[in-house]
Protein backbone atom coordinates (compact mmCIF):
# COMPACT_ATOMS: atom_id res chain seq x y z
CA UNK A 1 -170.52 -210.95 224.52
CA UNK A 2 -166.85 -211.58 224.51
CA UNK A 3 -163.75 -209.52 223.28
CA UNK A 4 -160.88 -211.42 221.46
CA UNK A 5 -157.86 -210.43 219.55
CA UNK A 6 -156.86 -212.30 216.30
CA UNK A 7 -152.48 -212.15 216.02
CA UNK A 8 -153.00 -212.02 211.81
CA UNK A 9 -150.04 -213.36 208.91
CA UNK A 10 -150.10 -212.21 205.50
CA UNK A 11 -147.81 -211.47 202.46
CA UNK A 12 -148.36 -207.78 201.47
CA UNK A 13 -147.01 -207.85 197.74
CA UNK A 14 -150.69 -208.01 196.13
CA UNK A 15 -152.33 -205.94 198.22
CA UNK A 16 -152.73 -202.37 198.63
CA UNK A 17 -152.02 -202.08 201.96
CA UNK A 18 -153.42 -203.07 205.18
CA UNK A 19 -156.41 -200.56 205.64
CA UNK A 20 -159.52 -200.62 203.80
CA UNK A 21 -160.26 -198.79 200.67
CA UNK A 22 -163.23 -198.55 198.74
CA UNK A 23 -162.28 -200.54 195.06
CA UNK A 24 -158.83 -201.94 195.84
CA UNK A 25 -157.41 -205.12 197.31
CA UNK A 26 -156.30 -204.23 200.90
CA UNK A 27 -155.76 -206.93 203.90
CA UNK A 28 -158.18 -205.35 206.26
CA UNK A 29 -161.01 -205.37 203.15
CA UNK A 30 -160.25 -209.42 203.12
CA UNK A 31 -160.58 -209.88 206.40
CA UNK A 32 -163.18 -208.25 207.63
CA UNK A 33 -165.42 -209.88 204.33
CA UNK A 34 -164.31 -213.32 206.01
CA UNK A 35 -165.09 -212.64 210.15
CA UNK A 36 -168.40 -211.75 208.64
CA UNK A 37 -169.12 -214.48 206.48
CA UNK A 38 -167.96 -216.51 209.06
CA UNK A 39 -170.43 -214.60 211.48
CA UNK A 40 -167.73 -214.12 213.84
CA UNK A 41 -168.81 -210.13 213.51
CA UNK A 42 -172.44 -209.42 212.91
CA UNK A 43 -171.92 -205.41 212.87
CA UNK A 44 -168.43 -203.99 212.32
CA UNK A 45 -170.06 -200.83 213.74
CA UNK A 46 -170.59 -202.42 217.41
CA UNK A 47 -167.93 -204.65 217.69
CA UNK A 48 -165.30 -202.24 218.53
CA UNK A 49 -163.00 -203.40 216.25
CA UNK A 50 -159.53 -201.84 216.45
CA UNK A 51 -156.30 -202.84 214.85
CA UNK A 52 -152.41 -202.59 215.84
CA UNK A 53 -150.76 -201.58 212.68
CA UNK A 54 -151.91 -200.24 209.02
CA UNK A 55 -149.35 -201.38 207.29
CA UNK A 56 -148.04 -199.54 203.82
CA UNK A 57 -148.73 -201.59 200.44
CA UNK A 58 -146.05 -204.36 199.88
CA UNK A 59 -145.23 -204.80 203.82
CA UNK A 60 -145.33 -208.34 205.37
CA UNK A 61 -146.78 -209.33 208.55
CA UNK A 62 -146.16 -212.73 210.77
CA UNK A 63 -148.13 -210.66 214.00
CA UNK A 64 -150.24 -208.08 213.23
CA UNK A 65 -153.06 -207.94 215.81
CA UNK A 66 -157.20 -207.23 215.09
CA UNK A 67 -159.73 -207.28 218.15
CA UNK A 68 -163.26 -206.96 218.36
CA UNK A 69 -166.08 -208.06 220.51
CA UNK A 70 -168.74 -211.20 219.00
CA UNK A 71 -171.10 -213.50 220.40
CA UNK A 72 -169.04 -216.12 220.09
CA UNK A 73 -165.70 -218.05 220.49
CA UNK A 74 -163.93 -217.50 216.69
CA UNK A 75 -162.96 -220.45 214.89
CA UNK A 76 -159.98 -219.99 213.60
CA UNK A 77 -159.65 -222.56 210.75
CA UNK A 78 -163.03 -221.64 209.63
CA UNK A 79 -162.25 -218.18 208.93
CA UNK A 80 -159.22 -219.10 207.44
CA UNK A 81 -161.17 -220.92 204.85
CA UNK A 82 -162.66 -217.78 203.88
CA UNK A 83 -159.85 -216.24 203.28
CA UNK A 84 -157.41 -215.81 200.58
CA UNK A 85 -154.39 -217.63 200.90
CA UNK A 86 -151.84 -214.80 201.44
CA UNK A 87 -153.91 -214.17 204.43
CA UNK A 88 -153.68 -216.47 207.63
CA UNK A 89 -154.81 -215.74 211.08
CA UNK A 90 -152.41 -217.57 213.56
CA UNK A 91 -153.76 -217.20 216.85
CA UNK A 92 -156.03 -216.02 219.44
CA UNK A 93 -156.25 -214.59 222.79
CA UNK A 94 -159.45 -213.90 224.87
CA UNK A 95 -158.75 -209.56 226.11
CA UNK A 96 -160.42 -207.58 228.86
CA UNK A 97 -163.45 -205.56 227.25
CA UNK A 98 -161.69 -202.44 226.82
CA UNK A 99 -158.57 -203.74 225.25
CA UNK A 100 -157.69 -202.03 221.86
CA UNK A 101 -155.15 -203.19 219.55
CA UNK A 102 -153.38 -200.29 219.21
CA UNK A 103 -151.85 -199.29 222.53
CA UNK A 104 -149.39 -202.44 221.89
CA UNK A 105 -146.66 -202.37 224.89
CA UNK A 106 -144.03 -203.33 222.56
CA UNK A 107 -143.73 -203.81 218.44
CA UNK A 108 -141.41 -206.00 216.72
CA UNK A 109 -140.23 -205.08 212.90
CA UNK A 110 -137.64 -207.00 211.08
CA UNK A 111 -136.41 -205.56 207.51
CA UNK A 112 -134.27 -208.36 205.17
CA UNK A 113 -131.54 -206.55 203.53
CA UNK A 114 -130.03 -208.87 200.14
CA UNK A 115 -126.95 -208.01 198.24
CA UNK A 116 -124.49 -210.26 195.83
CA UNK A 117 -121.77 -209.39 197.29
CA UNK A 118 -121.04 -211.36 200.47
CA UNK A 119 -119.36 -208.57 202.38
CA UNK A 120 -121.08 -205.88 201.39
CA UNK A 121 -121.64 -204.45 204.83
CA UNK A 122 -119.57 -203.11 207.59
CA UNK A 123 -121.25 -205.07 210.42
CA UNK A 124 -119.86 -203.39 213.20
CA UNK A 125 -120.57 -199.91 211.86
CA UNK A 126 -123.87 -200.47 211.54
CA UNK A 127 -124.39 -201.88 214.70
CA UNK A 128 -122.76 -198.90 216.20
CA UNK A 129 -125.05 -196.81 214.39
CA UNK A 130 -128.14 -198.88 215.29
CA UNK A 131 -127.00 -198.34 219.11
CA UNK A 132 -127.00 -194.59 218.83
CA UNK A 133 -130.89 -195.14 217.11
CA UNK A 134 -131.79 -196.61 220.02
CA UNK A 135 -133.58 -195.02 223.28
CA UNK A 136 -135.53 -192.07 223.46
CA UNK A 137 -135.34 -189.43 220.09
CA UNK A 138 -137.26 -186.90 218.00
CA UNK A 139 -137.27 -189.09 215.10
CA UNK A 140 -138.47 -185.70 212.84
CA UNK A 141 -135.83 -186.64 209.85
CA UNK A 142 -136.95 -190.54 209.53
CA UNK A 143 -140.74 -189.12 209.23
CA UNK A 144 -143.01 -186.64 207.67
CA UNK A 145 -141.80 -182.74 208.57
CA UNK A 146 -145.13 -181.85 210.21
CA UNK A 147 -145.37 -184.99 212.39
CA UNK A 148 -147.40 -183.40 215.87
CA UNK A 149 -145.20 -185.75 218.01
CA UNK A 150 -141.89 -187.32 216.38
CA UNK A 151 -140.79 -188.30 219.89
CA UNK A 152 -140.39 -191.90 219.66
CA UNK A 153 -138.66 -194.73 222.39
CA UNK A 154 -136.29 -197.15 220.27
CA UNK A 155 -136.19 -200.19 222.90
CA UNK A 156 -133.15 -202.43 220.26
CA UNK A 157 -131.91 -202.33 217.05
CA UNK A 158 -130.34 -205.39 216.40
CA UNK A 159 -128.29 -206.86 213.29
CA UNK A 160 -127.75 -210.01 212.15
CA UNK A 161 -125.85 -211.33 208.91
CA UNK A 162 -126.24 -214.65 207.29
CA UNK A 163 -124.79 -214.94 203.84
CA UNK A 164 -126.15 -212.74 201.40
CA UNK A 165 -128.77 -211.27 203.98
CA UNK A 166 -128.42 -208.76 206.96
CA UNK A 167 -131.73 -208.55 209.55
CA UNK A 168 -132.25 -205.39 210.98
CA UNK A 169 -134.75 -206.21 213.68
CA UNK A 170 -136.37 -202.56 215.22
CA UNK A 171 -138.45 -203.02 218.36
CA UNK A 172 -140.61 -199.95 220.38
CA UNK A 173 -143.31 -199.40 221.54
CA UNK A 174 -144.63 -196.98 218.13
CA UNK A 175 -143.10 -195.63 214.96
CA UNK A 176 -143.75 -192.81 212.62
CA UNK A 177 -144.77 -193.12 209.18
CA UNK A 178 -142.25 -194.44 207.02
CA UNK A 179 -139.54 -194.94 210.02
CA UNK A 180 -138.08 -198.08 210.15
CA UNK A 181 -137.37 -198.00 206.47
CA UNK A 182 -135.48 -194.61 206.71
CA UNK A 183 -133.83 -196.19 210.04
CA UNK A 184 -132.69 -198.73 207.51
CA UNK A 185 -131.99 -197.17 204.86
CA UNK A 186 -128.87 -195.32 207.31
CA UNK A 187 -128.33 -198.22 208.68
CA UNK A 188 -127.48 -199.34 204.66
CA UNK A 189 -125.57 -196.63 203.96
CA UNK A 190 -123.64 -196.81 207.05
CA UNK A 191 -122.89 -200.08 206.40
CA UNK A 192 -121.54 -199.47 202.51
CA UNK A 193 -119.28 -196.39 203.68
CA UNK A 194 -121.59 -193.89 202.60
CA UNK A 195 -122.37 -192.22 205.62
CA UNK A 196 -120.54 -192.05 209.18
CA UNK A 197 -121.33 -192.15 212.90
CA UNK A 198 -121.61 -188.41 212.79
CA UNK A 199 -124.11 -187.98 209.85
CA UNK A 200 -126.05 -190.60 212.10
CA UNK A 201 -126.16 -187.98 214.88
CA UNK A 202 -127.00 -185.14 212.69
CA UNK A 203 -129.81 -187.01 211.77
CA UNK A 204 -131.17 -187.55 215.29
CA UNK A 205 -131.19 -183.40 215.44
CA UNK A 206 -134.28 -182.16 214.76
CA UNK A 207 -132.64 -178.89 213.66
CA UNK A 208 -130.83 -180.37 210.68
CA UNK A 209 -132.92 -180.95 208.25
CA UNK A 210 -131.88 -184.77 206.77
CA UNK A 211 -133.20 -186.10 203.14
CA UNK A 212 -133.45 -189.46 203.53
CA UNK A 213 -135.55 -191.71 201.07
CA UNK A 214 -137.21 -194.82 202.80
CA UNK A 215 -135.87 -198.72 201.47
CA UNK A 216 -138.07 -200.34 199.48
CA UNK A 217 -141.40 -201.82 201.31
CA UNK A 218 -141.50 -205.28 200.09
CA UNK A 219 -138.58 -206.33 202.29
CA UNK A 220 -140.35 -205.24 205.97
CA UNK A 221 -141.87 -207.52 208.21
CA UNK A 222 -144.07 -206.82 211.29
CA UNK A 223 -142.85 -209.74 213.05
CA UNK A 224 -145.01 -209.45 216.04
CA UNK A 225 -147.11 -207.21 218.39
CA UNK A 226 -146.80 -207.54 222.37
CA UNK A 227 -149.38 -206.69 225.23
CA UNK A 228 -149.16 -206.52 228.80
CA UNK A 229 -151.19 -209.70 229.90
CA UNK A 230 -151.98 -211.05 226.80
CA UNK A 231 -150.59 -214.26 225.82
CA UNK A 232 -152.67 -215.56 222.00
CA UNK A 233 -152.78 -219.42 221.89
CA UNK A 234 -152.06 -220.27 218.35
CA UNK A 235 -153.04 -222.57 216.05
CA UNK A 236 -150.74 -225.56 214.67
CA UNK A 237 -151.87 -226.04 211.48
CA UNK A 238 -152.72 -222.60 210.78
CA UNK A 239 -148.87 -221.69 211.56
């Protein structure tokens, strides 16, 4: 018996999420049909399968991570086969027995902001605003109100413009519910004039109660998942 992680790609736009649900077309529902038809996972039950990320309905990922224990080595191109072609597994990486897919060390998010006009955003504005999202935070406002722990370590925020698009990549170690598309959708209005430095700070104060509505899903990516020690070998040709 051996335990190894899967880093798995998909495009989120026709499925209902990540997680399983009985009667709808979710990622984790997909993939889970094709390890066992593959026989990569003979009971889901026993394998200890875990995940990194449950992902709303419309988000991307290029990393999201799966492990599980099998009998044997998977084949990557094999399961691919099995699988629908929004789906892709990338890699894989051979993980200590107790490794779950959760307790990531570091998470990697990257949401594609697209306007006509070419200088639609303030660049440095929102930059200075991503710095003051950054480092440690009760993150209450970019979340649900009754979150049991909105304390949440922002390691970067970093923006990037090309064009028509701006790249807001968010990396830490966790995020609430719905929180890097609230982060971004300040970030957007920061960037337009709407809101300054200071309504950024009141919305870092868990005592002021902020409204802010989440962008869109379809433009978030979960770029990648990191582990202490774990380094996935990935396939060419699935990539």
């Amino acid at each position: 018996m051996i335990r190894v992680a899967l880093k798995v790609a998909y495009l989120g736009t026709d499925f209902h999420g990540f997680q399983r649900q009985p009667n709808l077309r979710t990622v984790e529902n997909e993939l889970i049909n094709a390890l066992k038809e593959s026989g990569t996972i003979d009971n889901l039950e026993q394998s200890s399968y875990s995940i990194a990320g449950r992902t709303d309905r419309g988000v991307h990922a290029l990393g999201n991570v799966v492990s599980f224990c099998t009998h044997k080595e998977p084949i990557i191109n094999q399961i691919n086969d099995l699988l629908p072609q929004d789906i892709r597994i990338l890699g894989s990486a051979r993980v200590p027995m107790g490794f779950k897919a959760r307790f990531a060390q570091k998470r990697h998010y990257r949401y594609v902001l697209c306007n006509q006009q070419k200088d639609e955003w303030e660049m440095g504005k929102m930059q200075e605003a991503a710095s003051l999202m950054e480092g440690t935070h009760n993150f209450i406002n970019f979340s649900k109100r009754n979150e049991r722990n909105p304390l949440r370590k922002v390691e970067g925020v970093r923006i990037t413009a090309k064009d028509h698009l701006c790249l807001v990549n968010v990396e830490g170690e966790s995020f609430l519910w719905n929180m890097v598309r609230k982060m971004v959708a300040v970030l957007d209005s920061v960037g337009k004039g709407e809101m300054g430095l200071e309504d950024v700070q009141k919305c870092l104060d868990p005592d002021y109660q902020a409204a802010i509505m989440p962008m869109p899903p379809e433009s978030l990516i979960l770029m990648d998942v990191f582990y202490q020690g774990v380094k996935f070998k990935e396939d060419s040709y699935a990539r």
